[in-house]
PDB file of N, CA and C in Angstrom:
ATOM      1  N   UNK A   1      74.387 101.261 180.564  1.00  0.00           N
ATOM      2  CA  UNK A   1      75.260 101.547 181.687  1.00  0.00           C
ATOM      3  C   UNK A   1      76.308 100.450 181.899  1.00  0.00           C
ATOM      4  N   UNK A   2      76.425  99.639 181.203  1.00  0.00           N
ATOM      5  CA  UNK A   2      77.435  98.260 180.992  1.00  0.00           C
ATOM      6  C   UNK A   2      78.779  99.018 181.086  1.00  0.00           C
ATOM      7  N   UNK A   3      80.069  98.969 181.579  1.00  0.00           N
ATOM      8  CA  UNK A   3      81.256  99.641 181.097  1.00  0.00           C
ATOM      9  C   UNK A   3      81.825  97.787 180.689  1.00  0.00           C
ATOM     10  N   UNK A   4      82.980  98.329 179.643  1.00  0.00           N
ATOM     11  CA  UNK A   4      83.662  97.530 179.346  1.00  0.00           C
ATOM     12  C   UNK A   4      84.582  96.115 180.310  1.00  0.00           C
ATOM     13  N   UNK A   5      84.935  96.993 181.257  1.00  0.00           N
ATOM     14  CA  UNK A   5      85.327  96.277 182.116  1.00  0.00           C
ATOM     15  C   UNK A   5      84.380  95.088 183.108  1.00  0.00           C
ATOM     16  N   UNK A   6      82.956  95.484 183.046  1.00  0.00           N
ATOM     17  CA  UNK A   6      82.521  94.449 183.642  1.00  0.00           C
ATOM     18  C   UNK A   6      82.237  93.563 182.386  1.00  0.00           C
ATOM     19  N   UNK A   7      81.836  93.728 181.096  1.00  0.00           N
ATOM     20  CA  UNK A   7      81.684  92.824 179.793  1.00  0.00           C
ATOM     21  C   UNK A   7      82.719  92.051 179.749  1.00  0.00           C
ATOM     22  N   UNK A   8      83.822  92.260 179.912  1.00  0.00           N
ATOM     23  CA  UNK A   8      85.374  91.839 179.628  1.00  0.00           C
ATOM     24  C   UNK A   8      85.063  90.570 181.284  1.00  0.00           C
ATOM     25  N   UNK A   9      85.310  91.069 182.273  1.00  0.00           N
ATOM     26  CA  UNK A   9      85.030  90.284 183.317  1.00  0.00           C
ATOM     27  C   UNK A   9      83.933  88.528 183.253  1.00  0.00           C
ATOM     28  N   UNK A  10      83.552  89.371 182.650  1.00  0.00           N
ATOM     29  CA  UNK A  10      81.797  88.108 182.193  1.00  0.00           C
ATOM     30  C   UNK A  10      82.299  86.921 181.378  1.00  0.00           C
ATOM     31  N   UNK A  11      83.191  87.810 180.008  1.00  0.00           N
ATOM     32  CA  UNK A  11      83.408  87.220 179.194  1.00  0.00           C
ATOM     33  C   UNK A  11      84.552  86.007 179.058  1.00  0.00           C
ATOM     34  N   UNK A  12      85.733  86.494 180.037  1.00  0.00           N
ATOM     35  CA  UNK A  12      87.156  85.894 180.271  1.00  0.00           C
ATOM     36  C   UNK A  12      86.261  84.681 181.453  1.00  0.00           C
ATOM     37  N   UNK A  13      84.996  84.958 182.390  1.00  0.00           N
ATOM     38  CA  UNK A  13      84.852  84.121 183.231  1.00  0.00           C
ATOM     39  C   UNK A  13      84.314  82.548 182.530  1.00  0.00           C
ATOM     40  N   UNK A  14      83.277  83.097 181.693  1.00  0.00           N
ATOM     41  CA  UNK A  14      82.336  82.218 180.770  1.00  0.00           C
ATOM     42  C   UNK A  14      83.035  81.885 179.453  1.00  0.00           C
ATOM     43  N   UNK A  15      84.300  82.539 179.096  1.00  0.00           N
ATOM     44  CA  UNK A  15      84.688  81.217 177.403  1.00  0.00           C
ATOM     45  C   UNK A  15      85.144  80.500 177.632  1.00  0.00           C
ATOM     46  N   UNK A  16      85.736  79.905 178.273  1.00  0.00           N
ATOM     47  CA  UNK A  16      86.336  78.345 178.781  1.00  0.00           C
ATOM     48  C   UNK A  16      87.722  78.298 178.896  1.00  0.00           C
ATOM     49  N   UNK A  17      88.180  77.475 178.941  1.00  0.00           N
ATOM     50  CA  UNK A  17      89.967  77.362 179.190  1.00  0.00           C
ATOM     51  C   UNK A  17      90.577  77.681 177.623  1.00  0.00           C
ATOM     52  N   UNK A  18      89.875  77.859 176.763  1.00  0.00           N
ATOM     53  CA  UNK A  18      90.961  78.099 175.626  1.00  0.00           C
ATOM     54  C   UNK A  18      90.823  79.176 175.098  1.00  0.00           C
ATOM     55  N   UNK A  19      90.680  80.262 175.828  1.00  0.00           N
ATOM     56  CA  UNK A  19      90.252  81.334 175.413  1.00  0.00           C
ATOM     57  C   UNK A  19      91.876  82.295 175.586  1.00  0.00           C
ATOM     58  N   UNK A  20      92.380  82.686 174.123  1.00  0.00           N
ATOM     59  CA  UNK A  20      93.437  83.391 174.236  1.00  0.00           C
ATOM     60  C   UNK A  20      93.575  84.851 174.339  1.00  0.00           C
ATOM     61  N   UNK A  21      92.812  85.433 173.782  1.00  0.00           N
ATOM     62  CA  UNK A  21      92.770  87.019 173.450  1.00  0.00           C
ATOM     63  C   UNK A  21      91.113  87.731 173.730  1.00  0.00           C
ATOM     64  N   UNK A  22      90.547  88.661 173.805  1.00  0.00           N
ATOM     65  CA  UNK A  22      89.282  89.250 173.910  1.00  0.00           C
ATOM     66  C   UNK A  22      89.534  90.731 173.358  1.00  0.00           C
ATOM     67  N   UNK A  23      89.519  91.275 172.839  1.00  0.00           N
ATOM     68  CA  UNK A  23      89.485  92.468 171.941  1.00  0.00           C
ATOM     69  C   UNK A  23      88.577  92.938 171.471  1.00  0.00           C
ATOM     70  N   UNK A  24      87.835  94.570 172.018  1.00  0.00           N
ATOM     71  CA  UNK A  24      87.492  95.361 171.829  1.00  0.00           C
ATOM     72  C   UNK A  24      87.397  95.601 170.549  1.00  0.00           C
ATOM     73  N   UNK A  25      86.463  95.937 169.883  1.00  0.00           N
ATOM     74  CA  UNK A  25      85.840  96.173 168.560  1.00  0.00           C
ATOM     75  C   UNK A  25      85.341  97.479 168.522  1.00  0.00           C
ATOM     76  N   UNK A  26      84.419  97.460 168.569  1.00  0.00           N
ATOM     77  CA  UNK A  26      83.407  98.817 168.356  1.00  0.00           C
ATOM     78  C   UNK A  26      82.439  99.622 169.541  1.00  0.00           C
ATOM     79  N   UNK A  27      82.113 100.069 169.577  1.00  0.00           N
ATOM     80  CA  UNK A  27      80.836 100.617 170.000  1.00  0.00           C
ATOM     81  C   UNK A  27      79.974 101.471 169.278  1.00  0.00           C
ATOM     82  N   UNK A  28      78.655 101.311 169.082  1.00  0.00           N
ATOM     83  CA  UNK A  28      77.589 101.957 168.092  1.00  0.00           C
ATOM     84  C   UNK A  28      76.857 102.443 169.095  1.00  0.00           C
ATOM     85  N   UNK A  29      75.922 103.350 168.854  1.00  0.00           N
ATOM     86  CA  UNK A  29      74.529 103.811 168.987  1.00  0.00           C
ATOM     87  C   UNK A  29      74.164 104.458 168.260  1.00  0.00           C
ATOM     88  N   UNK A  30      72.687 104.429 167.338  1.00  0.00           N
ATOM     89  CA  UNK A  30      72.440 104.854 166.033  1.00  0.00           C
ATOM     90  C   UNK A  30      71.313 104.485 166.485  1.00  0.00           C
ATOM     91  N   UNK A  31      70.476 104.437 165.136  1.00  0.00           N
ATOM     92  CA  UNK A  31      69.121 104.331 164.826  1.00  0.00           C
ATOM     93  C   UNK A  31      69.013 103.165 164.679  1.00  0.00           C
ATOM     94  N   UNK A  32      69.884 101.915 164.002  1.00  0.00           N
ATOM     95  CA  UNK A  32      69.500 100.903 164.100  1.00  0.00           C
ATOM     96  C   UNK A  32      69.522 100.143 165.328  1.00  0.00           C
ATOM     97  N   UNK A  33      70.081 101.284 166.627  1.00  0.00           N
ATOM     98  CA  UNK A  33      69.930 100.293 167.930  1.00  0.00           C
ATOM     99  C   UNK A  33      69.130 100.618 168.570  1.00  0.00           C
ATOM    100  N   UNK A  34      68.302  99.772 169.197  1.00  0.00           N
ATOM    101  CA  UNK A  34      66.995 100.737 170.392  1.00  0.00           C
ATOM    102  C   UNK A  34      67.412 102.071 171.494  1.00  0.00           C
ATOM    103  N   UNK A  35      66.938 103.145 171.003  1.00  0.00           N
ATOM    104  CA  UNK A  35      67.084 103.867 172.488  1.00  0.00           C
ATOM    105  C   UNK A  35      67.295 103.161 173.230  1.00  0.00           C
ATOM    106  N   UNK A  36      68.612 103.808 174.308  1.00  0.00           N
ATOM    107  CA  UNK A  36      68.786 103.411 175.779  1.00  0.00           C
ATOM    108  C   UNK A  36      70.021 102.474 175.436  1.00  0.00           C
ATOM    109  N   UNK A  37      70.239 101.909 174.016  1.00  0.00           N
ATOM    110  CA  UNK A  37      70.906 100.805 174.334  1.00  0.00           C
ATOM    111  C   UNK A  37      72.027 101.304 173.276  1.00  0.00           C
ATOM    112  N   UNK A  38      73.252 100.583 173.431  1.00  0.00           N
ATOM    113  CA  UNK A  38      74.260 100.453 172.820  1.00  0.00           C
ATOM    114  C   UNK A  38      74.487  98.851 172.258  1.00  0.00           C
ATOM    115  N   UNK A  39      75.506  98.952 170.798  1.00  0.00           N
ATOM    116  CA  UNK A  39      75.852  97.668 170.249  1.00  0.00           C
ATOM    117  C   UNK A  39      77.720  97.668 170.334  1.00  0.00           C
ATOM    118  N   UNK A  40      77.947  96.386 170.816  1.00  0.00           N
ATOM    119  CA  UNK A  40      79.373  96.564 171.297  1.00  0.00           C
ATOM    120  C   UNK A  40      79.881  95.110 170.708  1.00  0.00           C
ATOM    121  N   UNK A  41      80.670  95.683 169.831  1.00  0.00           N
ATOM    122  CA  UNK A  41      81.212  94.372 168.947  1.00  0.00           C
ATOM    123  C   UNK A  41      82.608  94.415 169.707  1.00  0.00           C
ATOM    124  N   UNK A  42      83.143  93.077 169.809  1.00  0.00           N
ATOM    125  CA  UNK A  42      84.465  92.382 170.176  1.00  0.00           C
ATOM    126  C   UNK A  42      85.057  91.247 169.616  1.00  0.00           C
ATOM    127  N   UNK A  43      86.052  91.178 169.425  1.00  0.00           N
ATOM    128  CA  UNK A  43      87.070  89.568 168.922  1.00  0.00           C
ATOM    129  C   UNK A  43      87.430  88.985 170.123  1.00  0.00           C
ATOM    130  N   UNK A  44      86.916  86.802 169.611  1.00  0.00           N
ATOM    131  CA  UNK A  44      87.725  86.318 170.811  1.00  0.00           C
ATOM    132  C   UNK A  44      88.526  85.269 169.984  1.00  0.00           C
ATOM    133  N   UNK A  45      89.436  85.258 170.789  1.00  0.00           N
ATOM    134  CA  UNK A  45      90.346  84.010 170.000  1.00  0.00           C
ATOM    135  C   UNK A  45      90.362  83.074 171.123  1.00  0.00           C
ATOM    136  N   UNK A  46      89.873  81.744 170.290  1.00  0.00           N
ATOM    137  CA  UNK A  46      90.504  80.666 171.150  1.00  0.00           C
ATOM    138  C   UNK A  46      91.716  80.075 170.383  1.00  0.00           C
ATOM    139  N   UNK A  47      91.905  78.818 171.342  1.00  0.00           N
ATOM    140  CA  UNK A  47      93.181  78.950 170.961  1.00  0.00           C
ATOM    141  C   UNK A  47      93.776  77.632 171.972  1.00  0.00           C
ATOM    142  N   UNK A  48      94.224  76.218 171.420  1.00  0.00           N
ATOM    143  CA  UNK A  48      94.500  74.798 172.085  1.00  0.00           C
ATOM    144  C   UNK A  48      95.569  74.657 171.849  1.00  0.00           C
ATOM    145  N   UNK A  49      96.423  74.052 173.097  1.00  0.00           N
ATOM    146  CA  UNK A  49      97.945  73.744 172.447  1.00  0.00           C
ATOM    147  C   UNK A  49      97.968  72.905 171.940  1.00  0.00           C
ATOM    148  N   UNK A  50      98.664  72.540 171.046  1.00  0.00           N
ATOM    149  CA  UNK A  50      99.237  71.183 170.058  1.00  0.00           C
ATOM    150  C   UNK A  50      97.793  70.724 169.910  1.00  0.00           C
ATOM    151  N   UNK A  51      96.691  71.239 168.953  1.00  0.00           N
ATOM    152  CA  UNK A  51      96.273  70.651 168.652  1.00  0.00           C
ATOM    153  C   UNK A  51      94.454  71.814 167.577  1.00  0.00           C
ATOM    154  N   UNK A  52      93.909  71.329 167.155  1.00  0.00           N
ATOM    155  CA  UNK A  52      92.905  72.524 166.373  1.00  0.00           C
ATOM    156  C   UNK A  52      91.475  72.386 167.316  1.00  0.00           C
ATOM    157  N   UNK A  53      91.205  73.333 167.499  1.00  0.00           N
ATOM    158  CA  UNK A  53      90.204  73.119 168.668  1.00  0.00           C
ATOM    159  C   UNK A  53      88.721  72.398 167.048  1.00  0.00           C
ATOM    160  N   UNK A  54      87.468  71.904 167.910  1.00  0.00           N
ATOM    161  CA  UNK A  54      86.625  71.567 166.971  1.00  0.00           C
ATOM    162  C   UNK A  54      85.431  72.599 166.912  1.00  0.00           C
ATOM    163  N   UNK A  55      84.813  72.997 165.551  1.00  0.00           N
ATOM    164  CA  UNK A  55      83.307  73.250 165.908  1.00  0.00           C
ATOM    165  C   UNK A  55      82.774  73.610 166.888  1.00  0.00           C
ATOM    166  N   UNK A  56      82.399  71.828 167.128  1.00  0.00           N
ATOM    167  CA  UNK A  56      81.593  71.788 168.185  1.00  0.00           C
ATOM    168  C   UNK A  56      82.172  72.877 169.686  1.00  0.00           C
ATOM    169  N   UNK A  57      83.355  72.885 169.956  1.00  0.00           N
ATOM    170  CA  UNK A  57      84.066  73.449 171.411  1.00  0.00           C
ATOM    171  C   UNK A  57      83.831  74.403 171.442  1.00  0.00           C
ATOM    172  N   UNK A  58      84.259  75.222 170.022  1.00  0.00           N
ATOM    173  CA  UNK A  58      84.091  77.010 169.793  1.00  0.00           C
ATOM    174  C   UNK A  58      82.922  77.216 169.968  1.00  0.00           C
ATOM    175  N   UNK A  59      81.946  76.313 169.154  1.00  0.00           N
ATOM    176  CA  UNK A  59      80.402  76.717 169.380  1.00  0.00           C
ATOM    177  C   UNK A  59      79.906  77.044 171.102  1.00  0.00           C
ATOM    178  N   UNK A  60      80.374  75.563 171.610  1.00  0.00           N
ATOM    179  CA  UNK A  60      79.880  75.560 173.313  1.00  0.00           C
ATOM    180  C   UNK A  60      80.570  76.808 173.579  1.00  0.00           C
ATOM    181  N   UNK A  61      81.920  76.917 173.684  1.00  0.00           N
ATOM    182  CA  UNK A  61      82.269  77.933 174.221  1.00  0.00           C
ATOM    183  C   UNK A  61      81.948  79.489 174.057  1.00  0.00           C
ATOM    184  N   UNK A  62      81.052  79.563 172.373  1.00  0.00           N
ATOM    185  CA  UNK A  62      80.515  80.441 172.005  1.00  0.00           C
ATOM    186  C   UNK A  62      79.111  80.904 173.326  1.00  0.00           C
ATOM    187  N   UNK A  63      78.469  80.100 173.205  1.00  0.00           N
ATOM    188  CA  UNK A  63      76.990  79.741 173.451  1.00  0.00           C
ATOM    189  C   UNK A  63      77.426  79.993 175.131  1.00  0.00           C
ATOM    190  N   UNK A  64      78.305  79.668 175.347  1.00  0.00           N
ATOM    191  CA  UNK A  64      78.514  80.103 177.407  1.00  0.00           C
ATOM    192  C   UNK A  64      78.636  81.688 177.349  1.00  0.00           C
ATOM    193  N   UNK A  65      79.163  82.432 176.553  1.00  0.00           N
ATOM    194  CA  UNK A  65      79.583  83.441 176.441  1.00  0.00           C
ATOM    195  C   UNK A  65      78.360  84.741 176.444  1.00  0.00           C
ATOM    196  N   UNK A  66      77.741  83.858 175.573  1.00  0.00           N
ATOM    197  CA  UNK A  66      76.219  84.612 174.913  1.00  0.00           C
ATOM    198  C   UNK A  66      75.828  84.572 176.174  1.00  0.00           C
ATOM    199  N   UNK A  67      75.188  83.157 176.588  1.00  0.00           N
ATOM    200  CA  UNK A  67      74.531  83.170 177.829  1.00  0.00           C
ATOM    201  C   UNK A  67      74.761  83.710 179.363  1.00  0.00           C
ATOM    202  N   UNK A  68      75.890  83.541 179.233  1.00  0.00           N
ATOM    203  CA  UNK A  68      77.034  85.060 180.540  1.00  0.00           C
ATOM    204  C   UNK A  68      76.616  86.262 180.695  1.00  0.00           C
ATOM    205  N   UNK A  69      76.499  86.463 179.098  1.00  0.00           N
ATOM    206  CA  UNK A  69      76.500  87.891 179.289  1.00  0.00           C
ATOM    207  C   UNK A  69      74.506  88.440 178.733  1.00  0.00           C
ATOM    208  N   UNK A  70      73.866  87.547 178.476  1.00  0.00           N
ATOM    209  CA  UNK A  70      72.420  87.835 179.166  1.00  0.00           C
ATOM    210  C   UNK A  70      72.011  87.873 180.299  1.00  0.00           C
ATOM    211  N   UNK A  71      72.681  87.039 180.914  1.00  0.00           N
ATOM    212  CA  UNK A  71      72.137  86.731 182.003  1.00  0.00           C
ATOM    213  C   UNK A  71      73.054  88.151 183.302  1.00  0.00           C
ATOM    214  N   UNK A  72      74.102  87.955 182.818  1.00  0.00           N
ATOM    215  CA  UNK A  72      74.725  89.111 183.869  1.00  0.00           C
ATOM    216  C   UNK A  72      74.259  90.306 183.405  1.00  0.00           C
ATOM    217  N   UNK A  73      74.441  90.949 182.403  1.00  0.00           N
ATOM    218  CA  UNK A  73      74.375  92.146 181.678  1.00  0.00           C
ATOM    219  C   UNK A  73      73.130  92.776 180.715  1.00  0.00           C
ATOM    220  N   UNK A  74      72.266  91.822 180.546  1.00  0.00           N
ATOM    221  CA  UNK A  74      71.318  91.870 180.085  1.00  0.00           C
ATOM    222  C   UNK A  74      71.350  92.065 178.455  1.00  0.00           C
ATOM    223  N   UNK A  75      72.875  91.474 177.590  1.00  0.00           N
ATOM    224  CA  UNK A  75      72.705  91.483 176.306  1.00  0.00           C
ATOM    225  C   UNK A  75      72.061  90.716 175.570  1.00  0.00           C
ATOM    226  N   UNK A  76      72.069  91.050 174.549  1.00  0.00           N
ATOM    227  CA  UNK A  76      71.311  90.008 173.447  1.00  0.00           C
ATOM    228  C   UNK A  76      72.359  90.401 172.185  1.00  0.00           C
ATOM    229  N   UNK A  77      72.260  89.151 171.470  1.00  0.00           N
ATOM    230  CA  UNK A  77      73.100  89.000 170.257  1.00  0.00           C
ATOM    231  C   UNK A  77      72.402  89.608 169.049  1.00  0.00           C
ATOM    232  N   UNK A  78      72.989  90.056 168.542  1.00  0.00           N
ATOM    233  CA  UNK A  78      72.618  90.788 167.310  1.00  0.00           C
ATOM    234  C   UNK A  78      72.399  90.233 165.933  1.00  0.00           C
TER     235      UNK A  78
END
């Protein structure tokens, strides 16, 4: 029962300040996903001025994202 718009909300709140773009990917439901549930792939771009963001930042900023959206939405990473 997730709509896009609250995922999108979660997501722009929790990637951090260098977060440029969020783009819609997919949506599945099949056999390889549990009844009840859907798999919803998306692109994020970050993105630093004058300068290459590191690893480490994308990762954190990865890892806030994940954790946003368990905790609000009840996903899990695939």
């Amino acid at each position: 029962s997730v709509r896009w718009s609250d995922l999108e909300a979660t997501v722009f709140e929790a990637a951090g300040p260098q977060l440029e773009e969020l783009e819609f990917v997919d949506l599945y439901r099949g056999k390889q996903v549990e009844a009840g549930k859907k798999s919803i792939a998306f692109r994020i771009t970050y993105r630093a001025a004058g300068r290459t963001l590191t690893r480490e930042e994308v990762d954190g900023y990865q890892q806030q994202v994940i954790d946003a959206v368990a905790a609000k939405q009840g996903g899990v990473l695939r």
